[in-house]
Each structure stands twice: as C-alpha cells, then as structure tokens.
Protein backbone atom coordinates (compact mmCIF):
# COMPACT_ATOMS: atom_id res chain seq x y z
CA UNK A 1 -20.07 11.86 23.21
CA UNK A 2 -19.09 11.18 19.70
CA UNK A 3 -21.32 8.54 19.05
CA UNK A 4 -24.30 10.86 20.88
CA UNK A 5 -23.58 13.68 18.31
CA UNK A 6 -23.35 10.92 15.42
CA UNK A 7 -26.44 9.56 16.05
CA UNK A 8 -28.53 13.36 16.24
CA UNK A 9 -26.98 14.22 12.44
CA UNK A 10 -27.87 11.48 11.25
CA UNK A 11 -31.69 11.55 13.10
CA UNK A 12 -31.38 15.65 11.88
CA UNK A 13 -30.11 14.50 8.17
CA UNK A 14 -32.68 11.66 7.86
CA UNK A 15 -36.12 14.23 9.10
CA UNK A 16 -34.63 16.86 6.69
CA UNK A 17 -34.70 13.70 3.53
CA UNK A 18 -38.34 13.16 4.89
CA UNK A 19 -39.55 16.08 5.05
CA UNK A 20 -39.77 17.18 1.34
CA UNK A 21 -41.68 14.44 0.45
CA UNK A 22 -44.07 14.23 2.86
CA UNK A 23 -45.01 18.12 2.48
CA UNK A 24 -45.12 17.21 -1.84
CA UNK A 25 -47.85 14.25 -0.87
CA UNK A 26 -50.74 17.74 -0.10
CA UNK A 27 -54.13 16.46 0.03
CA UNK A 28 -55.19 13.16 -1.56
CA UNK A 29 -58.63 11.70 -2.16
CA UNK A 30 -60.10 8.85 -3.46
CA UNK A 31 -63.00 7.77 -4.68
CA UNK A 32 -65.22 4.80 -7.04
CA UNK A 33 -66.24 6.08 -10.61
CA UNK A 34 -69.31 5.54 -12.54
CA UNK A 35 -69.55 6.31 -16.04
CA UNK A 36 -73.00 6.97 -17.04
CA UNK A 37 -72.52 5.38 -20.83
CA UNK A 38 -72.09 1.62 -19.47
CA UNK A 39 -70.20 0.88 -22.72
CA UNK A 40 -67.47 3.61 -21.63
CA UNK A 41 -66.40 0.34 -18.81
CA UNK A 42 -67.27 -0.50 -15.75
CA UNK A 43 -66.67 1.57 -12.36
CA UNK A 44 -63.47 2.43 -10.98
CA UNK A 45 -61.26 3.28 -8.33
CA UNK A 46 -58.83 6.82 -8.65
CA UNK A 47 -56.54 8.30 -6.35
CA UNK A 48 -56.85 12.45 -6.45
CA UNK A 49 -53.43 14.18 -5.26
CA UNK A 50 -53.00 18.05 -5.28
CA UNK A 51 -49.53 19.31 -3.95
CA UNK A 52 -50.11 23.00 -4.95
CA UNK A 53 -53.56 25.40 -5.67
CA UNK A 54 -53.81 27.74 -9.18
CA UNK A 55 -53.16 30.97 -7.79
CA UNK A 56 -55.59 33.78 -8.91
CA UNK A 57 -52.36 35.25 -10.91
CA UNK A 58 -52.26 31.64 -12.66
CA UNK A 59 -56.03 32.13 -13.61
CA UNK A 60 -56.16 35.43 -14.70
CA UNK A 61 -52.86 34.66 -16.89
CA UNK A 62 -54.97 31.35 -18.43
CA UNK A 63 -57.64 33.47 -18.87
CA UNK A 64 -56.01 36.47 -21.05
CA UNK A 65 -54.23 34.26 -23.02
CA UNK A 66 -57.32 31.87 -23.62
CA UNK A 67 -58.96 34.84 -24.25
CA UNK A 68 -56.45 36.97 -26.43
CA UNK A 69 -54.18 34.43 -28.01
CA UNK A 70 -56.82 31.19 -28.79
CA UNK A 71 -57.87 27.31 -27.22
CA UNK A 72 -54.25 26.42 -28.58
CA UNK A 73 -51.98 28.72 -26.88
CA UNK A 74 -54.55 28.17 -23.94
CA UNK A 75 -53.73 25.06 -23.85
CA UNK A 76 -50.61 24.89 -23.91
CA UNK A 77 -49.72 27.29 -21.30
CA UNK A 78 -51.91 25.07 -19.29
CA UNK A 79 -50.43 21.80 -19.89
CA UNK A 80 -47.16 23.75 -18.19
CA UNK A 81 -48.85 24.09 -14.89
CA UNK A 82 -48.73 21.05 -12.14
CA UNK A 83 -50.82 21.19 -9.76
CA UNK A 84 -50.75 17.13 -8.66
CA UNK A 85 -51.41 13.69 -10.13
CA UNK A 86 -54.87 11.50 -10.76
CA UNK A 87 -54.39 7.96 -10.91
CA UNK A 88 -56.79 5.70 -12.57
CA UNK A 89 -57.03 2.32 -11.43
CA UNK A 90 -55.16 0.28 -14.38
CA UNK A 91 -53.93 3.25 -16.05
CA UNK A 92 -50.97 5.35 -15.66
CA UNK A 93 -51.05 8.61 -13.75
CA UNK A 94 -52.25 12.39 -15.33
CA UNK A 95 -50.87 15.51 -14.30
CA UNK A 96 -53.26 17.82 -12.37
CA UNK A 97 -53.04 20.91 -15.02
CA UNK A 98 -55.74 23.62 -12.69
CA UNK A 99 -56.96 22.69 -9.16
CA UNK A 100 -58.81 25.49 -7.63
CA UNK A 101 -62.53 25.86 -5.46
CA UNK A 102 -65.21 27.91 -5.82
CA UNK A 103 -68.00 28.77 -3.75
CA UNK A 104 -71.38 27.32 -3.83
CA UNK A 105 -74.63 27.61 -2.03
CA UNK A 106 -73.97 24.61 0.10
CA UNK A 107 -69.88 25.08 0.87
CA UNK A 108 -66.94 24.36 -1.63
CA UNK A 109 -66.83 22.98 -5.03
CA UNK A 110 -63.33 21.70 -6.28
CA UNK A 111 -62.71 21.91 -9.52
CA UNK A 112 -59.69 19.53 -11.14
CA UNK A 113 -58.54 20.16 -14.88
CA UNK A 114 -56.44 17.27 -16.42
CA UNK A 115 -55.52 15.68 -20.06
CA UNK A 116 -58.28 14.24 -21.76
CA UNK A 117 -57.70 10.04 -22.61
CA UNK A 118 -59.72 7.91 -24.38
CA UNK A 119 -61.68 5.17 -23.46
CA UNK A 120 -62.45 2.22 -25.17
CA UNK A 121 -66.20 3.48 -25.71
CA UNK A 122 -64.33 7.01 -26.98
CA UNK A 123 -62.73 5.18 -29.84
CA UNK A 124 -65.55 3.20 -30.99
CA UNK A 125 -67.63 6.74 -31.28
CA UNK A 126 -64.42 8.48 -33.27
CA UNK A 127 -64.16 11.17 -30.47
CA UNK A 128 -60.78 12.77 -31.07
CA UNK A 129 -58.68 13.79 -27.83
CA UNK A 130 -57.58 16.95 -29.60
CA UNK A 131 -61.57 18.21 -30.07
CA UNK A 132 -61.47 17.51 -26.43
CA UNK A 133 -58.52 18.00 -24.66
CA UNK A 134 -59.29 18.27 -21.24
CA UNK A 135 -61.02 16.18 -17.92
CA UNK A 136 -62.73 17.92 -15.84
CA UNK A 137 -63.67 16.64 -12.46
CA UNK A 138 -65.87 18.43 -10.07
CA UNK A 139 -66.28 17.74 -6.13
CA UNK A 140 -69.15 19.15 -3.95
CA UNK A 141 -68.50 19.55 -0.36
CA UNK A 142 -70.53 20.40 2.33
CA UNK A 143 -70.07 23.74 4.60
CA UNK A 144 -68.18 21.47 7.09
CA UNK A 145 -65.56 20.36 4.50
CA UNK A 146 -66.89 16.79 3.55
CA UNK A 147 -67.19 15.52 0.47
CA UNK A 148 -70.82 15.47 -0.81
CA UNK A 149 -70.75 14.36 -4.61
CA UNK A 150 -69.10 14.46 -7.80
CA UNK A 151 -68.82 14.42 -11.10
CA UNK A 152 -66.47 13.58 -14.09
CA UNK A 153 -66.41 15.26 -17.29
CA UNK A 154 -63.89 13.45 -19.67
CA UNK A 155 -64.55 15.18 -22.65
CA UNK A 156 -63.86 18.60 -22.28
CA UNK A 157 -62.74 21.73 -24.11
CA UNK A 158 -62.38 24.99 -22.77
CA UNK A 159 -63.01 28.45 -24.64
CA UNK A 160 -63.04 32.23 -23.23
CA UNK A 161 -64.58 35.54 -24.78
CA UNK A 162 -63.06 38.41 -25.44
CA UNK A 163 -65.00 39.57 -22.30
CA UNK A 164 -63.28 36.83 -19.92
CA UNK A 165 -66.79 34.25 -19.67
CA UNK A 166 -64.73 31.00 -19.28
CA UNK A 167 -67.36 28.49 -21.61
CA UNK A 168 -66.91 24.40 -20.88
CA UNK A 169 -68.01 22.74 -23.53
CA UNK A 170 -68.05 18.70 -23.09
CA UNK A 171 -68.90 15.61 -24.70
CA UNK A 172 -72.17 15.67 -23.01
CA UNK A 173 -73.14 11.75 -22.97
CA UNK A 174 -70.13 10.80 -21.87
CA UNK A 175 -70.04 12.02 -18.04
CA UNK A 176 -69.02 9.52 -14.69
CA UNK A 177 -70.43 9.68 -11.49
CA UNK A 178 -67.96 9.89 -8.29
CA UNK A 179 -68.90 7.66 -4.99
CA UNK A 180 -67.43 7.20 -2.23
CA UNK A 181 -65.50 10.39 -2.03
CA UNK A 182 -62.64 9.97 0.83
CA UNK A 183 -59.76 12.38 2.05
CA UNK A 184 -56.99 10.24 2.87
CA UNK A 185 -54.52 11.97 4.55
C-alpha cells in the first residue's frame, strides 16, 4: 500500500513540474526567410513562439502613451511587455514585445513586434538601431487558419497621432520574405 501511494505522489508531483512548461511553450511556428536586399545574407530558418496575446487594455495603454507621452516612452513601455521569443537561426533569441491579429479580407493577419538588430548589410548602410527600433513581422492566414504568406520588416519605428492613427514607418529596402510557414505544435 505504501509503495502504491508513493508511486501516485510522485506520478501527481512529476505532471504538476510538467505542466507549467508545457502550457508556457503556446503556439510556435517556423518558417525560411528571404531578405529581399541579397547583401542583407542569405535565407534563414526562425522559430516563432507566443506564450501570451496583447490584450486590447495592453494596446490601448501603448497607444495613449505613444500618443501622449512620445516614440521614447512608447517604447519603453513596450520593451516591458513579453509576449514570446523569435529565434534566428545563428543568433540568439528576441523577446516577442506585441503579438496580436487582425482581420483581413481573406482570414487572420498576425502581427509580431520585436527589437530591431542589425545585419551585416545594416552596418555597411549606417542604419542606426535606435532610428529603428523595432521588427515587425507579419503572417497572412487563410479563413481556415493556415498560414498563407509573410513578411518581415526589420527596420521599423512606430509613431501615433494625437488622434490614435498608429503610423509604421520602415526602412523600406530592407524587407524579407517568409516561406514555408509551419505551426509546430
């Protein structure tokens, strides 16, 4: 009997450990990279994990103070939200700052906002991370939930009127091209 009730804590204790982290992996993606300025590199492989949404409180917060207060304070309350991780094949992981969707014509487009790093090419053409803080990478999906197509802004910054328009401005050359789109979990 002892040994019965032994062994069912320690099955209870060891699905309770597991647990947590298998609810924190959310949704994960992957897909191949193209960058459309061949200089920028070659393709690439990334791994897209979101563990939690922006809630519409979260926008409308980023919005008023992007709005009221400037791109810095913006900014910064932004880099204080975590919403998963992107991993670039070679490179070490970003923080998922936004990850919302949006309705389009033709289903669901999800929109990821993370830190902005330079490439190689970036360097060479004195692009400053601070004019452009931000990714941001867009995902097209069908009506049925697949992934259609998408697209890779790395050069981003990120203004709002008075009004609440939300304005992206980007780096426009320097965009990517995402492939192979894949949930896999």
């Amino acid at each position: 009997m002892f040994s019965i009730l032994r062994f069912f804590t320690v099955l209870l204790f060891a699905m309770l450990l597991g647990y947590p982290a298998a609810s924190q992996q959310g949704i994960v993606y992957t897909a191949t990279v193209i960058p459309a300025v061949a200089q920028s590199g070659g393709s690439t492989t990334v791994r897209i994990q979101i563990t939690a949404w922006t809630a519409d409180v979260e926008k409308a917060q980023l919005k008023q103070v992007f709005a009221a207060e400037g791109p810095d304070k913006g900014l910064a309350l932004l880099r204080t939200m975590s919403k998963g991780y992107i991993n670039v094949s070679g490179q070490g992981g970003r923080k998922i700052f936004a990850a919302f969707t949006v309705d389009s014509p033709s289903g669901k487009r999800l929109i990821l906002v993370t830190e902005h790093v330079l490439s190689e090419y970036e360097k060479t053409q004195n692009v400053r991370a601070a004019d452009y803080p931000l990714t941001i990478a867009k995902i097209q999906f069908d009506t049925l939930g697949h992934p259609q197509s998408g697209q890779v802004y790395p050069a981003a910054k990120v203004t709002v009127t008075a009004d609440g328009f939300v304005d992206v401005d980007t780096q426009t050359p320097n965009t990517a091209t995402m492939i192979d789109i894949a949930r896999a979990n």
